[in-house]
Protein backbone atom coordinates (compact mmCIF):
# COMPACT_ATOMS: atom_id res chain seq x y z
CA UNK A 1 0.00 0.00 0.00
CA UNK A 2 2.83 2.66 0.93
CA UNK A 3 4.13 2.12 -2.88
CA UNK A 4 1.15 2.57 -4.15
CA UNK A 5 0.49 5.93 -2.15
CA UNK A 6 4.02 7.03 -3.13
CA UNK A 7 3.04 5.69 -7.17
CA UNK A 8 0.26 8.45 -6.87
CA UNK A 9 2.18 11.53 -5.47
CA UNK A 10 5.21 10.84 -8.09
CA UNK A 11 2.65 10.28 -11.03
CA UNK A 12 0.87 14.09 -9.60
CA UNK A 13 4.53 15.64 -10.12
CA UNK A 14 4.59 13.65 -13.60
CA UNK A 15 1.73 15.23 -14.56
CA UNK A 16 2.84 18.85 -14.11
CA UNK A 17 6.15 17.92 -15.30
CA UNK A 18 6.38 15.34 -17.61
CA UNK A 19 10.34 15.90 -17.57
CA UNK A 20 10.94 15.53 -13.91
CA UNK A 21 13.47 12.81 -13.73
CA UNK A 22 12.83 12.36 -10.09
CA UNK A 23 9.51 11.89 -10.17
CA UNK A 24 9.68 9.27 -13.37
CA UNK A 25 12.64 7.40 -11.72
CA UNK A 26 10.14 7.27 -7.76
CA UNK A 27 7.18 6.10 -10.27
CA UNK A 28 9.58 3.64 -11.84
CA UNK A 29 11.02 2.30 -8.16
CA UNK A 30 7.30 2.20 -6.80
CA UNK A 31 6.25 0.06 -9.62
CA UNK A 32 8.76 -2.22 -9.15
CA UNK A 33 7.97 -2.37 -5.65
CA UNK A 34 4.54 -3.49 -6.61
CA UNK A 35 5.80 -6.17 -9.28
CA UNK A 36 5.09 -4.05 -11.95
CA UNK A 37 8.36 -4.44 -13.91
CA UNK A 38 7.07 -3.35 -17.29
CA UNK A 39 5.36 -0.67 -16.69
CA UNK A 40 8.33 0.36 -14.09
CA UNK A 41 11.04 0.01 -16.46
CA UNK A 42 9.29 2.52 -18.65
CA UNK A 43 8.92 5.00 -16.48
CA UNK A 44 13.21 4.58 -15.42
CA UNK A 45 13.95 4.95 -19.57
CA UNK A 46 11.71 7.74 -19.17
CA UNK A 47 14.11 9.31 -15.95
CA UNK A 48 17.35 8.47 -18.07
CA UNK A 49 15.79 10.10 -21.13
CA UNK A 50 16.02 13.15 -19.32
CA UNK A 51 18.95 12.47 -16.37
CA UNK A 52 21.51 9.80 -18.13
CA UNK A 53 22.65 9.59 -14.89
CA UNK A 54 20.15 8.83 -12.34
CA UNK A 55 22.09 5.93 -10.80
CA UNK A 56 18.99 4.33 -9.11
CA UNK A 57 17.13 4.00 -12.38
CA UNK A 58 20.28 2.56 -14.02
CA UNK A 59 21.14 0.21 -11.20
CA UNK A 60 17.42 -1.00 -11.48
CA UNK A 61 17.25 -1.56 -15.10
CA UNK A 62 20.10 -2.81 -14.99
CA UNK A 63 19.05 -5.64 -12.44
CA UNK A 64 16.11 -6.34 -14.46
CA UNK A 65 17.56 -6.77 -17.04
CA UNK A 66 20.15 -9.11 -15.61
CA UNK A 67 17.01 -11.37 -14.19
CA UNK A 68 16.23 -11.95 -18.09
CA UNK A 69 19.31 -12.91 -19.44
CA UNK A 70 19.37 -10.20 -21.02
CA UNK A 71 23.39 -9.88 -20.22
CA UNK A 72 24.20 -7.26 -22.80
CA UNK A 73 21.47 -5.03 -21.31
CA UNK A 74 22.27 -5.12 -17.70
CA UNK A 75 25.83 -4.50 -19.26
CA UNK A 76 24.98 -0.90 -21.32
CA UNK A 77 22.60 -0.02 -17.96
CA UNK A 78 25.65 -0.62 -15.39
CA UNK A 79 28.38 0.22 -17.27
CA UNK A 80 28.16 4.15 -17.09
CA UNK A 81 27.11 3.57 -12.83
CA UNK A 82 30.90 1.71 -12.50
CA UNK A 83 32.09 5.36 -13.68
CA UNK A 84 30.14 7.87 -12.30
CA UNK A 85 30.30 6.17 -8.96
CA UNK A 86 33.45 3.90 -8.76
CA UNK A 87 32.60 2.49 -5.06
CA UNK A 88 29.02 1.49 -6.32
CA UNK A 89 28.83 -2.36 -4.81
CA UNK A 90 25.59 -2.63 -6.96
CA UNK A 91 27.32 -2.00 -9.87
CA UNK A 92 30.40 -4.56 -9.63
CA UNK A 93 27.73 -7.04 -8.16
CA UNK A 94 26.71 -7.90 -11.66
């Protein structure tokens, strides 16, 4: 229930901004939260279509991606997190 209160108040900033890369990337992380990982991954290209480096949506995509063999994927998603933030454990994880 909490994701799907914080789902609404990100998706109310969407709708005033449709550029606000924080408030795709929270909509993005909610659905995910909710096992929406379709709908969530949308929203998280959305965020990196405006911020290429929102970490968070890149780590997540990047996970995802990762969970459906999709190797070469997860790679492009990480691969830019293992330089903006060398100490990332997420990132070497994969």
């Amino acid at each position: 229930e909490k994701f799907n209160e914080a789902l609404k108040v990100f998706l109310e900033v969407v709708k005033k901004d449709v550029t606000n890369p924080g408030a795709l990337e929270g909509a993005g992380l909610a659905c995910y939260q909710m096992g929406e990982k379709a709908i969530g991954a949308a929203y998280l290209k959305e965020a990196l279509r405006y911020d290429s480096d929102r970490i968070r949506s890149r780590v997540a995509l990047s996970l995802s991606a990762f969970e459906t063999a999709q190797y070469q994927n997860a790679a492009d998603y990480i691969e830019p997190v293992t330089k903006l933030q060398p100490r990332n454990v997420a990132a070497w994880h994969l």
